[in-house]
Protein backbone atom coordinates (compact mmCIF):
# COMPACT_ATOMS: atom_id res chain seq x y z
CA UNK A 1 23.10 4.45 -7.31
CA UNK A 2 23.65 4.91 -3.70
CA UNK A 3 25.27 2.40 -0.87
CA UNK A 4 22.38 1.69 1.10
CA UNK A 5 20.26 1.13 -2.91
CA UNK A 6 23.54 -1.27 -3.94
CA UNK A 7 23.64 -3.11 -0.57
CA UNK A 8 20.11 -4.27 -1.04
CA UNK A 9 20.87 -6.14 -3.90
CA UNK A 10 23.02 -8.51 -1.95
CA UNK A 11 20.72 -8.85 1.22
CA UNK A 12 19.13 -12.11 1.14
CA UNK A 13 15.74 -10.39 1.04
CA UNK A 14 12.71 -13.36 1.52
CA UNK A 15 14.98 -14.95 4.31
CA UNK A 16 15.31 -11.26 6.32
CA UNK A 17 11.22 -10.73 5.73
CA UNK A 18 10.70 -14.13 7.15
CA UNK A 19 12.63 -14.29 9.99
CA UNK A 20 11.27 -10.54 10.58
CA UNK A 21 8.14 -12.19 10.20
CA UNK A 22 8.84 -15.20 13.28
CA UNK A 23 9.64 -12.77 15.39
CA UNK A 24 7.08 -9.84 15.09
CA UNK A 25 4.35 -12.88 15.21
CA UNK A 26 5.84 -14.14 18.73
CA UNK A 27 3.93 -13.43 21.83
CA UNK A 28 6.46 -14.51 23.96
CA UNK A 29 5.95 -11.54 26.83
CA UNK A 30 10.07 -10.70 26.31
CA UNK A 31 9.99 -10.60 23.04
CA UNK A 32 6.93 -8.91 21.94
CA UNK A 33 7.49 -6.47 24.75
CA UNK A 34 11.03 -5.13 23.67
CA UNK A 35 10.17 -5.07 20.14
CA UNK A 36 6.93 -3.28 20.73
CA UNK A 37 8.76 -0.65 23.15
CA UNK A 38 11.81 -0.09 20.80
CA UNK A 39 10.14 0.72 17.92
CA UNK A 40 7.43 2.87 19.59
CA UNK A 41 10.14 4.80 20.93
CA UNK A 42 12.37 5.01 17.59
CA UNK A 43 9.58 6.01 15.36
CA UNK A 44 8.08 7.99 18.13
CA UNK A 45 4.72 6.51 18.46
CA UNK A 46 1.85 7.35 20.74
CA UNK A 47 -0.92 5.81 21.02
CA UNK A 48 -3.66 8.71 21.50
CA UNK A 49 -5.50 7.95 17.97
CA UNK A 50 -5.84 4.23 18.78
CA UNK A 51 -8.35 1.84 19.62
CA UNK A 52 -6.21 0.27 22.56
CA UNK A 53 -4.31 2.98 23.95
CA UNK A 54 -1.91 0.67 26.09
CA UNK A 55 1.50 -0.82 24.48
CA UNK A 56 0.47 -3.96 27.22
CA UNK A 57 -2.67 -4.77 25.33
CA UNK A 58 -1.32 -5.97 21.88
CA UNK A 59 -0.81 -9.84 21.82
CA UNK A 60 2.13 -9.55 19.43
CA UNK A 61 4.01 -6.38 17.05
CA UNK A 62 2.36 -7.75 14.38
CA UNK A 63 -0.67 -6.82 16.43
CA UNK A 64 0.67 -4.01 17.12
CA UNK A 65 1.88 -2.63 14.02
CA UNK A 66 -1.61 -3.14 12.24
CA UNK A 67 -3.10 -1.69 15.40
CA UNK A 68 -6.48 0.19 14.73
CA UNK A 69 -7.91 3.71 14.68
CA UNK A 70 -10.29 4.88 16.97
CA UNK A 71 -13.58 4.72 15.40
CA UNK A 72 -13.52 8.53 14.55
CA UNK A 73 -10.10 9.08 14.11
CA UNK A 74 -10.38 9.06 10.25
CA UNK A 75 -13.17 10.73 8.76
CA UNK A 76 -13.89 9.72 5.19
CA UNK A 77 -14.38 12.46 2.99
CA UNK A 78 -18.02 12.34 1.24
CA UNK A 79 -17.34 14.57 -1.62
CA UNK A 80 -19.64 13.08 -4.57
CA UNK A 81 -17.25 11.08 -6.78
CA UNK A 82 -14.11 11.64 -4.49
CA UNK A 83 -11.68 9.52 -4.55
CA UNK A 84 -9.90 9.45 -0.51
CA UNK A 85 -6.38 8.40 0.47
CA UNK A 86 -6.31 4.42 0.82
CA UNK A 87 -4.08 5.29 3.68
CA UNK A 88 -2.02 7.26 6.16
CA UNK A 89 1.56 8.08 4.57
CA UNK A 90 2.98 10.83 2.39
CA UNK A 91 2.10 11.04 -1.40
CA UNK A 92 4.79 9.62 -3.61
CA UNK A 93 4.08 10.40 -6.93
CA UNK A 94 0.97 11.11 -8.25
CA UNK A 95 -0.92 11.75 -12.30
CA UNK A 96 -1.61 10.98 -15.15
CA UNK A 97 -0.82 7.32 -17.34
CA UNK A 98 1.02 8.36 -20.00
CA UNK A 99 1.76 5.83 -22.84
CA UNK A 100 1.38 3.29 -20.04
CA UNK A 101 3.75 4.64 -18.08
CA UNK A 102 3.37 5.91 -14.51
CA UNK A 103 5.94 8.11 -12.55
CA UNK A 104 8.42 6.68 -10.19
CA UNK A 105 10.55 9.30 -9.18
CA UNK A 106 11.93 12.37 -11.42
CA UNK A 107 13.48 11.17 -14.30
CA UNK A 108 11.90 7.36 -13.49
CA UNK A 109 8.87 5.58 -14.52
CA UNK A 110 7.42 2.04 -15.34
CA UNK A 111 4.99 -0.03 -17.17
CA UNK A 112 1.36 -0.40 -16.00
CA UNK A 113 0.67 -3.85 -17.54
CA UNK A 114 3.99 -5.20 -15.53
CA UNK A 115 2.84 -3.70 -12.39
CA UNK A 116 -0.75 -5.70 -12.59
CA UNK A 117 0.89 -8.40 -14.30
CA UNK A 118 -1.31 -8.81 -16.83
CA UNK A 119 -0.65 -6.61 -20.15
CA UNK A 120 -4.19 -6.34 -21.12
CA UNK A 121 -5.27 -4.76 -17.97
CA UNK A 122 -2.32 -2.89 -18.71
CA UNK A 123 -3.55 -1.41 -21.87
CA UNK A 124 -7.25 -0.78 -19.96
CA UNK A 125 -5.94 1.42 -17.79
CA UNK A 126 -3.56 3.49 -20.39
CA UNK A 127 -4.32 6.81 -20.37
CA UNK A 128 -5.93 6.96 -16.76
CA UNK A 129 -4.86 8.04 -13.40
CA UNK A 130 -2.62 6.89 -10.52
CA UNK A 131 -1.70 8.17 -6.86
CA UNK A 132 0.95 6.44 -4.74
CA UNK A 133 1.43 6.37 -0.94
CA UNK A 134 3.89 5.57 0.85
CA UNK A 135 3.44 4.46 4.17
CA UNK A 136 6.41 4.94 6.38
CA UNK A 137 6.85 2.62 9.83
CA UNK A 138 5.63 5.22 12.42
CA UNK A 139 1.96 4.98 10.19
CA UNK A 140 -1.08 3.76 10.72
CA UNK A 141 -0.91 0.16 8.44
CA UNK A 142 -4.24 -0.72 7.52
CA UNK A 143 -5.14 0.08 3.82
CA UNK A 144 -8.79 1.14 3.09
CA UNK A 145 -10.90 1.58 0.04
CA UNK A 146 -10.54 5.03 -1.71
CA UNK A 147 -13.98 4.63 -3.68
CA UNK A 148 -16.40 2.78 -3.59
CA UNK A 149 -16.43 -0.85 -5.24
CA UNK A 150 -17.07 -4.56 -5.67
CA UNK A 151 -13.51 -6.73 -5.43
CA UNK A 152 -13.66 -9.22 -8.22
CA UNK A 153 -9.67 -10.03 -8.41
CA UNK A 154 -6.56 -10.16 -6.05
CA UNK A 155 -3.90 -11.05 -7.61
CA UNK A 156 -1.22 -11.71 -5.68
CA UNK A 157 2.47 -11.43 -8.18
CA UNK A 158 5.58 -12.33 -6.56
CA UNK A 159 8.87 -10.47 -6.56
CA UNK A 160 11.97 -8.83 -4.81
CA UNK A 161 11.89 -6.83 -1.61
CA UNK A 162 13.36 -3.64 -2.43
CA UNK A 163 12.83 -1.05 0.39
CA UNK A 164 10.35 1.65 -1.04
CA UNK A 165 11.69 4.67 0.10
CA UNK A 166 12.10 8.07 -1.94
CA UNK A 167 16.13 6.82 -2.05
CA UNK A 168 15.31 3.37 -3.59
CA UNK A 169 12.80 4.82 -5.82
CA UNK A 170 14.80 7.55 -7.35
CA UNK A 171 17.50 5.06 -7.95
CA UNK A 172 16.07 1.13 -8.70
CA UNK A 173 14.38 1.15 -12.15
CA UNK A 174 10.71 -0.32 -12.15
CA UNK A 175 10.67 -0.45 -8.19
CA UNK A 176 6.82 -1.06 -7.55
CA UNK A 177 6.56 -3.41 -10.77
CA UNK A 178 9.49 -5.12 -9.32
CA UNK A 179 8.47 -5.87 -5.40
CA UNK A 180 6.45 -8.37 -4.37
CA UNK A 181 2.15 -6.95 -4.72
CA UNK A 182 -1.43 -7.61 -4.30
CA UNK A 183 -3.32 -6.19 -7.19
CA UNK A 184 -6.61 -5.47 -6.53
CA UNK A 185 -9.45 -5.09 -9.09
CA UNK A 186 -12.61 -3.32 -8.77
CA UNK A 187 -16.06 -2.86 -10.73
CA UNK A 188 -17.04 0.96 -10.32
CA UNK A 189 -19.63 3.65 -11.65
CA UNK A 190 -15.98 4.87 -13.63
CA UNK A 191 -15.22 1.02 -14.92
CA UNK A 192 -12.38 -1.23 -13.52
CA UNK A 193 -10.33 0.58 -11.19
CA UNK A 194 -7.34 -1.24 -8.89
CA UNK A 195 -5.43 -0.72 -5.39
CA UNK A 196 -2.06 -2.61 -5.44
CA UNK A 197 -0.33 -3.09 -2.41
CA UNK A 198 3.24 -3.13 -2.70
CA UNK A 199 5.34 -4.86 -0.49
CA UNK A 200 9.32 -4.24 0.61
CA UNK A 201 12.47 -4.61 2.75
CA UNK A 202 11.45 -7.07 5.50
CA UNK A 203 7.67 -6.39 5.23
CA UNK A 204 6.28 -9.67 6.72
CA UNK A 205 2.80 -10.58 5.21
CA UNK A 206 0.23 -8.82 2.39
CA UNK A 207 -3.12 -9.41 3.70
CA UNK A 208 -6.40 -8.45 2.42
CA UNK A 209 -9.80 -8.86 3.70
CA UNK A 210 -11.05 -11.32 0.53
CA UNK A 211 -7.72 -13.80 0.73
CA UNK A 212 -6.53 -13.39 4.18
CA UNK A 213 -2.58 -13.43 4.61
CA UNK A 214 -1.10 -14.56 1.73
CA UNK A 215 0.85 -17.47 1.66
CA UNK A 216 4.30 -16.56 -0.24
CA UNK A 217 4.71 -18.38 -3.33
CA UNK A 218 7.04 -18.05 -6.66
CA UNK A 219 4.06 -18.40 -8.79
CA UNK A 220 1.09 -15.93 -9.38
CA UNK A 221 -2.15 -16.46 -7.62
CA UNK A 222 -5.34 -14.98 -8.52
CA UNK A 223 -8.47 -15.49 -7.15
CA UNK A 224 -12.13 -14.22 -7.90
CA UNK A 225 -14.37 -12.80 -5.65
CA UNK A 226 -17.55 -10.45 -5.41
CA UNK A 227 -17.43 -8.59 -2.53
CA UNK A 228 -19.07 -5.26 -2.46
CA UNK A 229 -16.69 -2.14 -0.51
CA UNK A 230 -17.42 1.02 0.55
CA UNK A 231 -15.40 4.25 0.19
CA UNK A 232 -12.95 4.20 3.66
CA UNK A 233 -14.00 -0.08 4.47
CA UNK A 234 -10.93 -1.70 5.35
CA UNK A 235 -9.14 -3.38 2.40
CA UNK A 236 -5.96 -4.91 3.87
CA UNK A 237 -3.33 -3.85 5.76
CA UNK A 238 0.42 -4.77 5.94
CA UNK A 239 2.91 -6.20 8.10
CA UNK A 240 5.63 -2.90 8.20
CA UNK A 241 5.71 -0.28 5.74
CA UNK A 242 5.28 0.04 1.97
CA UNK A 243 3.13 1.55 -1.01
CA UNK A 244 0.04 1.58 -1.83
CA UNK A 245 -0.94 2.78 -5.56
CA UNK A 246 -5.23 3.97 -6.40
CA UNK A 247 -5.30 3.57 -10.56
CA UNK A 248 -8.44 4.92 -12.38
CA UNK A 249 -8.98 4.39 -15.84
CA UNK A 250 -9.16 7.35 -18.66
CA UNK A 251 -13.20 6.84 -18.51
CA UNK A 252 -12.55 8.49 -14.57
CA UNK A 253 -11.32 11.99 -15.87
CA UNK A 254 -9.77 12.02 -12.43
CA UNK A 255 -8.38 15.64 -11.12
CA UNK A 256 -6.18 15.77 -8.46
CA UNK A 257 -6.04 18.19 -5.88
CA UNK A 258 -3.81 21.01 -6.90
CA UNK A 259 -2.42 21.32 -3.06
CA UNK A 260 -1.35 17.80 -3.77
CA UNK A 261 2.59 16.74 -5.09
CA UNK A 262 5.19 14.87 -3.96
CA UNK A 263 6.24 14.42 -0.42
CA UNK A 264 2.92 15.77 0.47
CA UNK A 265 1.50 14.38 3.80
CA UNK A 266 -2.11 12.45 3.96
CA UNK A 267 -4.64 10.64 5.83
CA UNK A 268 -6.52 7.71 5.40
CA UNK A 269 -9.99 9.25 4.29
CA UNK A 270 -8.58 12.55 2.86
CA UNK A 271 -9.63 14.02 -0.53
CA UNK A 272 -7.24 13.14 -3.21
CA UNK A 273 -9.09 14.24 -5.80
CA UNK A 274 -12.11 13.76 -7.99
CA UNK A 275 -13.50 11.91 -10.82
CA UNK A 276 -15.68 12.56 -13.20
CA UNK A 277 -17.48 9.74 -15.78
């Protein structure tokens, strides 16, 4: 395990993410302002692709940092039964659910049923498909649908903060079943399908667009809904960087692109790969 994995552990992790969260919510001019600037300028950030194209015109960084596209900046793939990126980041792991397993890293996996919290979705989804993204800070921060859908669960499980980096990955056993995530559950022409959005290291707020920002809590919350999505409509976003993971069932028969491995780069609306019922 590495220093900056160990050191982690002994962060006080919900107090960092909410007094990251105070201050990336103020719109005091100073402070919004210098946090706005610095980051744009560590992460190297223009603002070409976006809908407001001036650092002045965001009201606060969480504004900023869940900015949004320019209506054409992200065109969604129409491939028949393609399944598209949920988001801009680089591809984690993606592949097959074996023995209700997914990958985590080389050499690491975990348990489907304790990533959706609930064992017998767990054992509905054995045997199918998953893709992971990870969003990095200098991204784009909205997450979108990658087929289409009706919602009728979010599910939101609490947990630790771990960041979600390739480092922490490789190294923290049962990372994304461990952090704090929104599972979302779909009806589709394959059968239930689910986007969970994993949360980290000082990520400030989950939201999505059936349950709004979720309120931290140290109990599960689930809520039903029936709200009907289209392939590349806006799901949620987050409030700085983390994962978000596409799982298909077995009934999917989901290929991957070949071109498509680890560390690979994507795009909200890109082909991932398609399904077949």
């Amino acid at each position: 395990m590495t220093l900056f994995t160990t050191m982690q552990q002994f962060v006080p992790q919900q107090k960092l993410s909410r007094a990251a969260g105070r201050l990336a919510a103020s719109r005091h001019p100073l402070v919004k302002r210098a946090f706005i600037r610095s980051f744009a300028k560590a992460y190297h950030i223009t603002l070409d692709e976006y809908e407001r194209d001036n650092f002045n015109a965001y009201e606060s960084f969480n504004d900023f940092f869940t900015r949004e596209l320019k209506q054409d900046a992200r065109p969604i793939d129409n491939t028949a039964s393609g399944i598209v990126s949920p988001a801009d980041g680089v591809i984690s792991q993606l592949g097959q659910i074996n023995d209700h397993k997914l990958l985590q890293a080389k050499g690491r996996d975990y348990d489907i049923g304790q990533l959706l919290a609930n064992s017998a979705d767990g054992d509905y989804f054995a045997g199918g498909s998953f893709a992971t993204v990870y969003l990095a800070p200098s991204n784009y921060h909205r997450v979108h649908m990658p087929f289409d859908g009706t919602l009728t669960t979010a599910r939101y499980v609490p947990g630790t903060l771990f960041s979600v980096n390739n480092t922490t990955a490789a190294n923290i056993p049962d990372l994304f079943a461990r952090n704090e995530r929104l599972v979302c559950l779909f009806d589709t022409q394959y059968g239930k399908a689910a986007v969970v959005m994993v949360g980290a290291m000082i990520v400030a707020g989950i939201e999505s667009v059936a349950t709004g920002k979720i309120s931290r809590t140290e109990d599960i919350q689930e809520t039903t809904h029936n709200m009907p999505l289209t392939k590349g409509d806006e799901l949620g976003r987050f409030y700085l960087g983390s994962t978000a993971i596409v799982i298909l069932p077995k009934a999917a028969k989901a290929n991957w692109q070949n071109e498509l491995s680890a560390n690979s780069v994507v795009q909200m609306g890109q082909l991932l790969g398609v399904a077949k019922v």
